[in-house]
C-alpha atoms as a PDB file:
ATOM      1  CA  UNK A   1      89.352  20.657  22.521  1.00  0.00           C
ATOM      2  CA  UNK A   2      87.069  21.603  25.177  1.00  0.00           C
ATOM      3  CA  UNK A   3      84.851  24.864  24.870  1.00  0.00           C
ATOM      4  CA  UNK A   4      85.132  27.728  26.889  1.00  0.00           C
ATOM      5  CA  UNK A   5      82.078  27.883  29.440  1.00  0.00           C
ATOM      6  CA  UNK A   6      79.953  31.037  29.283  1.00  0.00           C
ATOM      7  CA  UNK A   7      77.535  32.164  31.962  1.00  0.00           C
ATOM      8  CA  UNK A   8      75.455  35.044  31.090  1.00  0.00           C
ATOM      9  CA  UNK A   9      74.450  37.545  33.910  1.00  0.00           C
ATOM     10  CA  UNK A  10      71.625  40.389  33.424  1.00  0.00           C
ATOM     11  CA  UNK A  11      69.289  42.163  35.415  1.00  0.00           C
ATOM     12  CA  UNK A  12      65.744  41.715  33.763  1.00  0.00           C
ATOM     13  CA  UNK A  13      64.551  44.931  34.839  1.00  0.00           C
ATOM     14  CA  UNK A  14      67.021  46.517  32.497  1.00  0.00           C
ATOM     15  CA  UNK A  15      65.634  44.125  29.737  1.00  0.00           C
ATOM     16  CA  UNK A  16      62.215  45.221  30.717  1.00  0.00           C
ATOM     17  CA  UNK A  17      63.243  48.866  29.825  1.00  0.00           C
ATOM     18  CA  UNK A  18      64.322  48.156  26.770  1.00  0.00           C
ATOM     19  CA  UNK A  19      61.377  46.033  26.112  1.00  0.00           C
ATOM     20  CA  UNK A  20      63.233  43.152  24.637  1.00  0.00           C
ATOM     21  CA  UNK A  21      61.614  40.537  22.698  1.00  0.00           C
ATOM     22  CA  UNK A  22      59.089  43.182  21.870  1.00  0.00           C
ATOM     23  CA  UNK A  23      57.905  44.812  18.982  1.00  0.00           C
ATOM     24  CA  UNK A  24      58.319  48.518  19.250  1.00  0.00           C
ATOM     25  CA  UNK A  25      57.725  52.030  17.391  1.00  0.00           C
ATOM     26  CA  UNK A  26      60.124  52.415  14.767  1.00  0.00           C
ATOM     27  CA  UNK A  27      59.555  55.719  13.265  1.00  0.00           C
ATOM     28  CA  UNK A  28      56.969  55.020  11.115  1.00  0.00           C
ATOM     29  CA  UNK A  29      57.203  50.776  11.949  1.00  0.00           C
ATOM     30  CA  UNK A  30      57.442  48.488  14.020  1.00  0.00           C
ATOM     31  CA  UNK A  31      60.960  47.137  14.569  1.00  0.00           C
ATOM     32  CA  UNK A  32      61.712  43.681  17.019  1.00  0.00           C
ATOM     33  CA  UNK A  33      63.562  44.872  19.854  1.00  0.00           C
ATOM     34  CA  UNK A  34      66.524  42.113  20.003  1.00  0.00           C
ATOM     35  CA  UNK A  35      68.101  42.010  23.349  1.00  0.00           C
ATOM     36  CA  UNK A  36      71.918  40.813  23.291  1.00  0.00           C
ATOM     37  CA  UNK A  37      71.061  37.832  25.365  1.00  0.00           C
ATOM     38  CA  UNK A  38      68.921  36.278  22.513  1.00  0.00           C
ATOM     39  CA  UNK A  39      71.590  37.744  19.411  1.00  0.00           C
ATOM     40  CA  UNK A  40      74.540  35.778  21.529  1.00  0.00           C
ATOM     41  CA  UNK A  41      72.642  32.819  21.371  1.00  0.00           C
ATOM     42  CA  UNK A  42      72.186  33.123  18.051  1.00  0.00           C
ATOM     43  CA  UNK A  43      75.965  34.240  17.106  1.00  0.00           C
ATOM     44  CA  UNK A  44      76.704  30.653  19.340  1.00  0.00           C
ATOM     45  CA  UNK A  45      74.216  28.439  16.848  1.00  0.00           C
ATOM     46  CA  UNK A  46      74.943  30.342  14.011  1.00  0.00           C
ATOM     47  CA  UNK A  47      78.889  31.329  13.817  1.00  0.00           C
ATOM     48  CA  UNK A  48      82.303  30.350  15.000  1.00  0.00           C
ATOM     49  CA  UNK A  49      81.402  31.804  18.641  1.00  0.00           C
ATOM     50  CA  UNK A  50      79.665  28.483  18.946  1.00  0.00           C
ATOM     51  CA  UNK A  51      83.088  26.207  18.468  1.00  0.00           C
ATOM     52  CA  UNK A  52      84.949  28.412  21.124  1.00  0.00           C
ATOM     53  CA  UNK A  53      82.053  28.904  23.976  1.00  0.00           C
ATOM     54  CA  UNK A  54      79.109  26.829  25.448  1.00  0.00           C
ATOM     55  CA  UNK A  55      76.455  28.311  27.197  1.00  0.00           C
ATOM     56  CA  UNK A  56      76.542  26.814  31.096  1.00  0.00           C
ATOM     57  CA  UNK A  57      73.882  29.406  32.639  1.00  0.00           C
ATOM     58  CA  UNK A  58      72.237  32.496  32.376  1.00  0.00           C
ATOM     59  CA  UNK A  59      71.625  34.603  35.933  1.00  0.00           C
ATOM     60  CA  UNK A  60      69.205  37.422  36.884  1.00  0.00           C
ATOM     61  CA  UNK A  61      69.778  39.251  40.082  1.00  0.00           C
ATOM     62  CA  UNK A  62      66.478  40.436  40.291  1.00  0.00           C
ATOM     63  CA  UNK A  63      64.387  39.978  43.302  1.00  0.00           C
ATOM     64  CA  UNK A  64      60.892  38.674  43.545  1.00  0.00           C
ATOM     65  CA  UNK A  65      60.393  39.820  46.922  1.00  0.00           C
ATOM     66  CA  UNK A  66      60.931  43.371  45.912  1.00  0.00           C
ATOM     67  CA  UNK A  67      58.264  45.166  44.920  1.00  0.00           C
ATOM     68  CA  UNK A  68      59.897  47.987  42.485  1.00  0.00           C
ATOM     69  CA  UNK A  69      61.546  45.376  40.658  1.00  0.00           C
ATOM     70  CA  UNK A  70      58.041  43.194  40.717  1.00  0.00           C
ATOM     71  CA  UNK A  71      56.712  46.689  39.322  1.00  0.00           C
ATOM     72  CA  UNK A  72      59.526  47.569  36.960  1.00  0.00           C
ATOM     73  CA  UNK A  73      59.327  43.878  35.283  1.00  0.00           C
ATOM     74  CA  UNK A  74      55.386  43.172  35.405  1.00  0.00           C
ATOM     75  CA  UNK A  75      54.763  43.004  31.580  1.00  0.00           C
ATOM     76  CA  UNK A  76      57.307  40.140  31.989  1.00  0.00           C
ATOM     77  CA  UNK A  77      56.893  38.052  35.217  1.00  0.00           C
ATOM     78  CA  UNK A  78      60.452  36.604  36.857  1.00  0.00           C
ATOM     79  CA  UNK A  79      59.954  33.172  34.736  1.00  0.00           C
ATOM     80  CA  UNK A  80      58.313  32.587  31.471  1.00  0.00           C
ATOM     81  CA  UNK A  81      54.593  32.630  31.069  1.00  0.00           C
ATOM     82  CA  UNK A  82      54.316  34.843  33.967  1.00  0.00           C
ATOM     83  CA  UNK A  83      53.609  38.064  32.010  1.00  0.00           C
ATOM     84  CA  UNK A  84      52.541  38.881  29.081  1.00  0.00           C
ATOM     85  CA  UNK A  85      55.599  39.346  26.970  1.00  0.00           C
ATOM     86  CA  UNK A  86      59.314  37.470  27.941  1.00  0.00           C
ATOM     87  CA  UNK A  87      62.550  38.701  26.737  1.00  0.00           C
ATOM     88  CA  UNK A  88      63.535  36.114  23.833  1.00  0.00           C
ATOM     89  CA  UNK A  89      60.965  33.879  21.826  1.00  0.00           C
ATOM     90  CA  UNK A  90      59.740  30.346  24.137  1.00  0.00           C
ATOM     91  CA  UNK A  91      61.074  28.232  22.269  1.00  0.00           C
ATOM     92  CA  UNK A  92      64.851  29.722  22.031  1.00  0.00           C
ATOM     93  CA  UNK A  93      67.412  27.152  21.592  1.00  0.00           C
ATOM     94  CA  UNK A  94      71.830  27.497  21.747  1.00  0.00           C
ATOM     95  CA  UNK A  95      73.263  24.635  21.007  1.00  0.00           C
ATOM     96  CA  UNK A  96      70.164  22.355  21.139  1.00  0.00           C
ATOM     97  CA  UNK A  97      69.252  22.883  24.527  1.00  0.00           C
ATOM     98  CA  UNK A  98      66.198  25.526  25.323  1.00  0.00           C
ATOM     99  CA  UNK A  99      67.687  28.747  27.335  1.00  0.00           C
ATOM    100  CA  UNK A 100      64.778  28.359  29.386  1.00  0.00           C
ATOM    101  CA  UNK A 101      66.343  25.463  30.974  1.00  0.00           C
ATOM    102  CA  UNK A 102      69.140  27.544  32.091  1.00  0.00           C
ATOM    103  CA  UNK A 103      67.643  30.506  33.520  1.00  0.00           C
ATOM    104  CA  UNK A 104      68.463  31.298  37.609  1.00  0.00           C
ATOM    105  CA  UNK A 105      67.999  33.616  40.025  1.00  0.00           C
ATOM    106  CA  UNK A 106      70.554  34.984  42.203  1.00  0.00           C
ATOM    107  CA  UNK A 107      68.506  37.844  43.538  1.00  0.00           C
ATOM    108  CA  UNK A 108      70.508  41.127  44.675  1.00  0.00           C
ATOM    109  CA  UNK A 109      68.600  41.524  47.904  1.00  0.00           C
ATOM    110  CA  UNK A 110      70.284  44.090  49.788  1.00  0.00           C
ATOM    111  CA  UNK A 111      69.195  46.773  47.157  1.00  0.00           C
ATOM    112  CA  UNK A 112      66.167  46.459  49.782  1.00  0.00           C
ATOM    113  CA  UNK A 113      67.564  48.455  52.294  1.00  0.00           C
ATOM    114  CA  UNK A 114      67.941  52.238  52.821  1.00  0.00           C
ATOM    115  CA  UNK A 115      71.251  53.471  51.077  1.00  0.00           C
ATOM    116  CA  UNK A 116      72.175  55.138  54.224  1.00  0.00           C
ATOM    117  CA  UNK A 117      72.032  51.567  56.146  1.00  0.00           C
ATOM    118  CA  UNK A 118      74.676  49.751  57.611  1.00  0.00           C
ATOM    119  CA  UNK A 119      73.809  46.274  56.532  1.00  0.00           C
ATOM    120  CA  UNK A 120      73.867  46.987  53.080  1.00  0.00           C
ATOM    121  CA  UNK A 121      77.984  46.810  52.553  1.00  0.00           C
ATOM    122  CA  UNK A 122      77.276  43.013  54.404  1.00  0.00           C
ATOM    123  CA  UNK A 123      74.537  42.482  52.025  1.00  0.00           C
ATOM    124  CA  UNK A 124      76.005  43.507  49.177  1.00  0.00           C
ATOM    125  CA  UNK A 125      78.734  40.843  49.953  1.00  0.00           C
ATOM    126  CA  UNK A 126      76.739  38.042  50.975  1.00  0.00           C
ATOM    127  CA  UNK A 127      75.032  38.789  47.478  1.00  0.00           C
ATOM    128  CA  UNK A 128      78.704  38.711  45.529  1.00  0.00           C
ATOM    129  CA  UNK A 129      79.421  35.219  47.896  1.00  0.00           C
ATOM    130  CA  UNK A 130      76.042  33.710  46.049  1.00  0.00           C
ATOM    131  CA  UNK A 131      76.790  34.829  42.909  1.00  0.00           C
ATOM    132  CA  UNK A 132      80.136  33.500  42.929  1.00  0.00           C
ATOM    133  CA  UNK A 133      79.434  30.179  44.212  1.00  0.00           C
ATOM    134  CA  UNK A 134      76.740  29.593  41.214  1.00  0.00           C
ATOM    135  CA  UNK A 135      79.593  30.864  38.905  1.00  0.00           C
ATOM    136  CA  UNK A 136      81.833  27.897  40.309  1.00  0.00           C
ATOM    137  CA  UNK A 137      78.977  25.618  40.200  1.00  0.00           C
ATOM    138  CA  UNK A 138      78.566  26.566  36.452  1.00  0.00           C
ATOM    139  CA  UNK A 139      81.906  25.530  36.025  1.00  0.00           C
ATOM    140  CA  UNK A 140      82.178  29.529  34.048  1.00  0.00           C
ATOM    141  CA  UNK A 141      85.558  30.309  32.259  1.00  0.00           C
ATOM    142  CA  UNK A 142      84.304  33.888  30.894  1.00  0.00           C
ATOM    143  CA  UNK A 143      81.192  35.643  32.764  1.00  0.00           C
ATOM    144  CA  UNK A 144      79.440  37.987  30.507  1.00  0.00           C
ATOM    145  CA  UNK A 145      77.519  40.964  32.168  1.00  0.00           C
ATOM    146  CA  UNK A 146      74.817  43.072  29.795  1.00  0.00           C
ATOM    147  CA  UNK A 147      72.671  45.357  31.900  1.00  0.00           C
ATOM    148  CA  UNK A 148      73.646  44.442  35.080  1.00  0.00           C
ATOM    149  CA  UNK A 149      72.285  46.723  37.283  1.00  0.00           C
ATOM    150  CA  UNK A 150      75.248  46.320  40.305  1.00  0.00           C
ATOM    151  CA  UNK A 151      78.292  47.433  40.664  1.00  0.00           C
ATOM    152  CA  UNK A 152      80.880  44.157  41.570  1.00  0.00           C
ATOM    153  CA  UNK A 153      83.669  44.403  43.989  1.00  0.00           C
ATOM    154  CA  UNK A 154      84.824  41.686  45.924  1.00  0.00           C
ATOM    155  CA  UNK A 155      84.379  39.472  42.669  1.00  0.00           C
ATOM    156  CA  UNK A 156      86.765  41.261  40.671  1.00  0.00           C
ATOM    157  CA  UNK A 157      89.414  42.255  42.985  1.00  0.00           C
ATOM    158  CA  UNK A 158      92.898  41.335  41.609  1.00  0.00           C
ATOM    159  CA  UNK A 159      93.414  38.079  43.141  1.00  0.00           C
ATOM    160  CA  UNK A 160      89.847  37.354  43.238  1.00  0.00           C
ATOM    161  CA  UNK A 161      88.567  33.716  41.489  1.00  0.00           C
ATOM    162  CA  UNK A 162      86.963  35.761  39.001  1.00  0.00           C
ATOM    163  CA  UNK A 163      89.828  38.695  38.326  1.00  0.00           C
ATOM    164  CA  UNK A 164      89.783  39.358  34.802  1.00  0.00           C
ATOM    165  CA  UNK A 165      87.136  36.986  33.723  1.00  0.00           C
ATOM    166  CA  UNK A 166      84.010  39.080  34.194  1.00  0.00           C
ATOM    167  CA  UNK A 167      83.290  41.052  31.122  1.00  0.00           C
ATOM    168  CA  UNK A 168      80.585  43.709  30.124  1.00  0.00           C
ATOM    169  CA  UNK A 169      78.807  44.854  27.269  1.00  0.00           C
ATOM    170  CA  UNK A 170      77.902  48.673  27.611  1.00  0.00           C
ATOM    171  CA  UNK A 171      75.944  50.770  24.966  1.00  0.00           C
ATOM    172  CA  UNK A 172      78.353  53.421  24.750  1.00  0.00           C
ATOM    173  CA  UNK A 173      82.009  54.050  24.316  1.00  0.00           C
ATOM    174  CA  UNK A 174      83.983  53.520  27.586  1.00  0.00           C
ATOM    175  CA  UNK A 175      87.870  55.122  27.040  1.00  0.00           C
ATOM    176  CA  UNK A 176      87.742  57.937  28.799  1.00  0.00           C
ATOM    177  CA  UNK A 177      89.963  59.745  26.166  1.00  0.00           C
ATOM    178  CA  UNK A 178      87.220  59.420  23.496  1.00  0.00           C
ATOM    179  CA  UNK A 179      85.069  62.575  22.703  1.00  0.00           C
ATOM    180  CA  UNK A 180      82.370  59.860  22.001  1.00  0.00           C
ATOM    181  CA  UNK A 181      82.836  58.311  26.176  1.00  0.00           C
ATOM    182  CA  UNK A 182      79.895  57.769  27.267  1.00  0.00           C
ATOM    183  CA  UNK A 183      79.793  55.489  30.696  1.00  0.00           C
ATOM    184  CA  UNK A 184      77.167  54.945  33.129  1.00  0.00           C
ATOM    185  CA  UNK A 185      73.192  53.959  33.382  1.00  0.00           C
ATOM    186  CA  UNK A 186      72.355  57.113  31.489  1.00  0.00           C
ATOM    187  CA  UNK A 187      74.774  56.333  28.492  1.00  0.00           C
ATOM    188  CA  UNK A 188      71.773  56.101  26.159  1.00  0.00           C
ATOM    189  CA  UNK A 189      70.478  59.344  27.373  1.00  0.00           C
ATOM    190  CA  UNK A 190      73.528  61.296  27.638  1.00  0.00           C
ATOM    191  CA  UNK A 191      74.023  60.498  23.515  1.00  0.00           C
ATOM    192  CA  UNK A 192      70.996  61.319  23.184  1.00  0.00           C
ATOM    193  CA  UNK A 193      71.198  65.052  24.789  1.00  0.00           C
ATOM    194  CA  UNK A 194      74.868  65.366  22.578  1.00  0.00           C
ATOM    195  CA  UNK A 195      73.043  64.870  19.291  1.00  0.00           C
ATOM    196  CA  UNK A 196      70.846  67.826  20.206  1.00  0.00           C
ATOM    197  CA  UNK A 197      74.365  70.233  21.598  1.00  0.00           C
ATOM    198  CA  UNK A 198      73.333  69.286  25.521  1.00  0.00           C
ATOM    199  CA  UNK A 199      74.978  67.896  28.134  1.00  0.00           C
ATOM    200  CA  UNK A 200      73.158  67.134  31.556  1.00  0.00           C
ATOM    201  CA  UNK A 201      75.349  68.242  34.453  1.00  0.00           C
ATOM    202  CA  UNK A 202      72.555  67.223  36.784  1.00  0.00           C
ATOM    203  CA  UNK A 203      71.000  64.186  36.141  1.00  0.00           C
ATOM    204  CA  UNK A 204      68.358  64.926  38.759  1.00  0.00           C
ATOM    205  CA  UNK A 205      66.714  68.180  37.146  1.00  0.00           C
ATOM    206  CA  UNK A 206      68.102  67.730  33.633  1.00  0.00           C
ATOM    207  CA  UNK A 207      69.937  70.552  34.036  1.00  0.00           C
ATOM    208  CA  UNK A 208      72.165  70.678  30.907  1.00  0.00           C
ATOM    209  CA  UNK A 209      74.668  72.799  29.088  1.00  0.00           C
ATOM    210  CA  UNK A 210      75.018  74.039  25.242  1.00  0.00           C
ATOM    211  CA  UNK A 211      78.413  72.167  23.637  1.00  0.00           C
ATOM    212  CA  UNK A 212      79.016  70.939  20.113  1.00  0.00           C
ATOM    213  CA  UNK A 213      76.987  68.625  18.294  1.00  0.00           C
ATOM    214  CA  UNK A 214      78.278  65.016  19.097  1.00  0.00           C
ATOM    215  CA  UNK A 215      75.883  62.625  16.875  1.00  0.00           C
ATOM    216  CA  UNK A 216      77.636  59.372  17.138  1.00  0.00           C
ATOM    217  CA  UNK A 217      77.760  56.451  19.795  1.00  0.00           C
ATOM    218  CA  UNK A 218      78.648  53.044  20.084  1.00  0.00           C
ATOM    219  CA  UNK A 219      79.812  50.093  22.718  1.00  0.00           C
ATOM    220  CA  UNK A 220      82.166  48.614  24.566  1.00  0.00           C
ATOM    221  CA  UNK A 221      83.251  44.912  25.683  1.00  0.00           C
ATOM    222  CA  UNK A 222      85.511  45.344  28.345  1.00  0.00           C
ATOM    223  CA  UNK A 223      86.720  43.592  31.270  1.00  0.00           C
ATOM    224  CA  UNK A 224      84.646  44.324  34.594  1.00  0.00           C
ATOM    225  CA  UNK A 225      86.765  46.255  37.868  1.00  0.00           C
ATOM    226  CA  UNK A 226      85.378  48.147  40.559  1.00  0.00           C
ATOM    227  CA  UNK A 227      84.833  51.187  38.884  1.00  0.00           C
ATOM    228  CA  UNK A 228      81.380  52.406  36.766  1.00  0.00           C
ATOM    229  CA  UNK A 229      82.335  50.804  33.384  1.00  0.00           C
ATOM    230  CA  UNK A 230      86.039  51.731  33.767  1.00  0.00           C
ATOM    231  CA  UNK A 231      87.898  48.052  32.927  1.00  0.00           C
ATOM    232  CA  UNK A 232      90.335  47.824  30.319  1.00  0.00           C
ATOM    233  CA  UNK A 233      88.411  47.966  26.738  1.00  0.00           C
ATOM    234  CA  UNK A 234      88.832  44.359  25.194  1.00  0.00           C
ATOM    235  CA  UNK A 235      87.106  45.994  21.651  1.00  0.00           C
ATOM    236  CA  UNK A 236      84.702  48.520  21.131  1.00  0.00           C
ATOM    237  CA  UNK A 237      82.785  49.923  17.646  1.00  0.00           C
ATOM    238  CA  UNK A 238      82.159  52.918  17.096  1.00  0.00           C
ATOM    239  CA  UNK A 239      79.151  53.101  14.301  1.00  0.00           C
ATOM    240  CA  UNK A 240      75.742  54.748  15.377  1.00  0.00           C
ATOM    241  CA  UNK A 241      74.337  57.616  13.997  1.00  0.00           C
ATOM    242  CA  UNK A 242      72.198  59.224  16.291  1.00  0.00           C
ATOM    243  CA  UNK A 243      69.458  62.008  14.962  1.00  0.00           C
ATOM    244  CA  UNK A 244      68.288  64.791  16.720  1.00  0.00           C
ATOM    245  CA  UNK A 245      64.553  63.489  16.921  1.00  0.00           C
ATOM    246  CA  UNK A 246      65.257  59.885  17.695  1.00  0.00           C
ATOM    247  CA  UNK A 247      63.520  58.409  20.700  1.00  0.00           C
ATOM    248  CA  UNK A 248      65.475  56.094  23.255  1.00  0.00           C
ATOM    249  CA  UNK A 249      64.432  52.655  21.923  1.00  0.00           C
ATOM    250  CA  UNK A 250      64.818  54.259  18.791  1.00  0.00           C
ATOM    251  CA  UNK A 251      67.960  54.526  18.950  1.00  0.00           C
ATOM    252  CA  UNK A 252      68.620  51.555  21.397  1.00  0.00           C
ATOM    253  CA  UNK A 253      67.571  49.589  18.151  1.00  0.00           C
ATOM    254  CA  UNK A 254      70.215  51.471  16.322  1.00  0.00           C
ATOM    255  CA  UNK A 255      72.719  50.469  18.510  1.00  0.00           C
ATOM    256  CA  UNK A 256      72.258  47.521  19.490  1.00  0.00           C
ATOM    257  CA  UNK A 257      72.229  46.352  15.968  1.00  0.00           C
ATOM    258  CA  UNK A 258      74.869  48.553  14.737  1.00  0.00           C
ATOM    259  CA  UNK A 259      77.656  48.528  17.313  1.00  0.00           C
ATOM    260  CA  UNK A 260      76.617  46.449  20.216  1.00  0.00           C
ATOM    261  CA  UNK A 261      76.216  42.678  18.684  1.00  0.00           C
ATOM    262  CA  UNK A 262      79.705  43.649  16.954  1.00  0.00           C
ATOM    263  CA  UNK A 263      81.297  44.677  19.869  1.00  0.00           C
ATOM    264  CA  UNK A 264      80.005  41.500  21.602  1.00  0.00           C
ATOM    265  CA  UNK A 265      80.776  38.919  19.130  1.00  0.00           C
ATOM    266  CA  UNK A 266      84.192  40.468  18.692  1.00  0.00           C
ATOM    267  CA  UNK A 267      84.965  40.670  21.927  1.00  0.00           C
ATOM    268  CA  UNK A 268      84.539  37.640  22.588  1.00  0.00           C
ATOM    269  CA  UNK A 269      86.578  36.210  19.933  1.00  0.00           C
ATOM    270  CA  UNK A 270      89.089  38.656  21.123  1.00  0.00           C
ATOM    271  CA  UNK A 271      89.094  36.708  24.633  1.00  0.00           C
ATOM    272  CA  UNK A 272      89.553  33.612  22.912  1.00  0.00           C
ATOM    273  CA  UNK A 273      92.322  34.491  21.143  1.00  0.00           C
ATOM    274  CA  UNK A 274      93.836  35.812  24.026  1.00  0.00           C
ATOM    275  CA  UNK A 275      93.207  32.742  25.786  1.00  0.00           C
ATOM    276  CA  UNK A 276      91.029  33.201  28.518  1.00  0.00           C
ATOM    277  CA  UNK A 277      91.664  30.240  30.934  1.00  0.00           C
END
């Protein structure tokens, strides 16, 4: 039976921030900062993940000829041996071949322009056009998004090529009715403020509000619309404590290991089950 082809799609400057394939401060340690790009490859080599799916390709969109994401990734470099740290170790292999060999670059460059210009809807389509022809070129069944720092549209209209085969794996709990929801890029940070009673109502200041205590988070694996993290959950755990006096990668460890690489491996053998193409 042939595997289900997986292509992996990221935004390295989100990586950066998390300083995957680091070692970071761990209370009073130092704990490896795992990203979810190197723990799938692992999961593939290691569990029954790797009968179902086959790696095909792992995409950045970030862009080389921008200089705030040359800044935002310069410990790193856009390629291997280009900085001083990269995101998973060198030699990194799923299924016997090296990842490296199946890194790309679909850069995002519209994000260049003003917000206010009128060339960025065109650009941000021309960008969705690229993307989606290295998808079909990749021959890619599922598409798994972690960190991706762009919204999709035109790729996951209904009736689209990829409708319902674009996935993402947030680090927080998407329904909407859960007290624990938690969508967005300032997930992290918005769990964060609940485990000390706060809730930012403007993101810009900080400006936050006194509410109850909420000290748990999690994450989601759900399928990718055009909404911020707002596709139909595919599975989701629910199993990070966070403490008052944690720091972010603190408790990005704590997640990631606790509910995210469930969530991801789950999901995805959720997807298979479901029968995915």
């Amino acid at each position: 039976m042939a595997k289900t082809k997986l292509v992996y799609v990221w935004s390295l400057r989100n990586g950066a921030a998390d300083k995957a394939g680091q070692y970071v401060d761990y209370q009073d340690e130092k704990r490896y900062m795992k990203s979810p790009l190197e723990h799938l490859v692992q999961a593939l080599n290691d569990t029954p993940l790797g009968d179902i799916y086959s790696l095909e390709g792992v995409i950045c969109d970030d862009n080389p000829d921008s200089a705030r994401d040359c800044e935002n990734i310069k410990d790193y470099g856009f390629a291997p041996g280009q900085g001083k740290h990269w995101f998973y170790p060198a030699d990194l292999r799923v299924q016997g071949r090296l990842v490296n060999e199946l890194l790309d670059n679909v850069p995002s460059t519209y994000r260049n322009l003003p917000l206010g210009d009128s060339a960025r809807a065109a650009g941000k389509s021309d960008f969705e056009r690229r993307l989606g022809e290295k998808l079909h070129a990749l021959g890619a069944d599922v598409v798994v998004l972690d960190g991706l720092l762009v919204i999709l549209d035109e790729l996951v209209r209904e009736g689209a090529d990829f409708h319902r085969k674009i996935v993402n794996i947030h680090p927080g709990i998407t329904r909407i009715e859960s007290p624990y929801e938690r969508r967005g890029a300032c997930a992290t940070l918005d769990a964060l403020y609940g485990a000390q009673g706060k809730k930012v109502v403007n993101w810009q200041t900080r400006e936050s509000i006194d509410i109850p205590v909420v000290d748990m988070t999690g994450a989601s694996f759900h399928y990718v619309d055009n909404g911020i993290d707002s596709g139909e959950v595919i599975f989701d755990v629910l199993d990070t404590r966070i403490a008052p006096t944690d720091t972010i990668l603190e408790m990005r460890w704590n997640n990631f290991n606790n509910s995210l690489f469930p969530a991801l491996e789950q999901g995805l053998l959720v997807l298979a089950r479901r029968g995915v193409h």
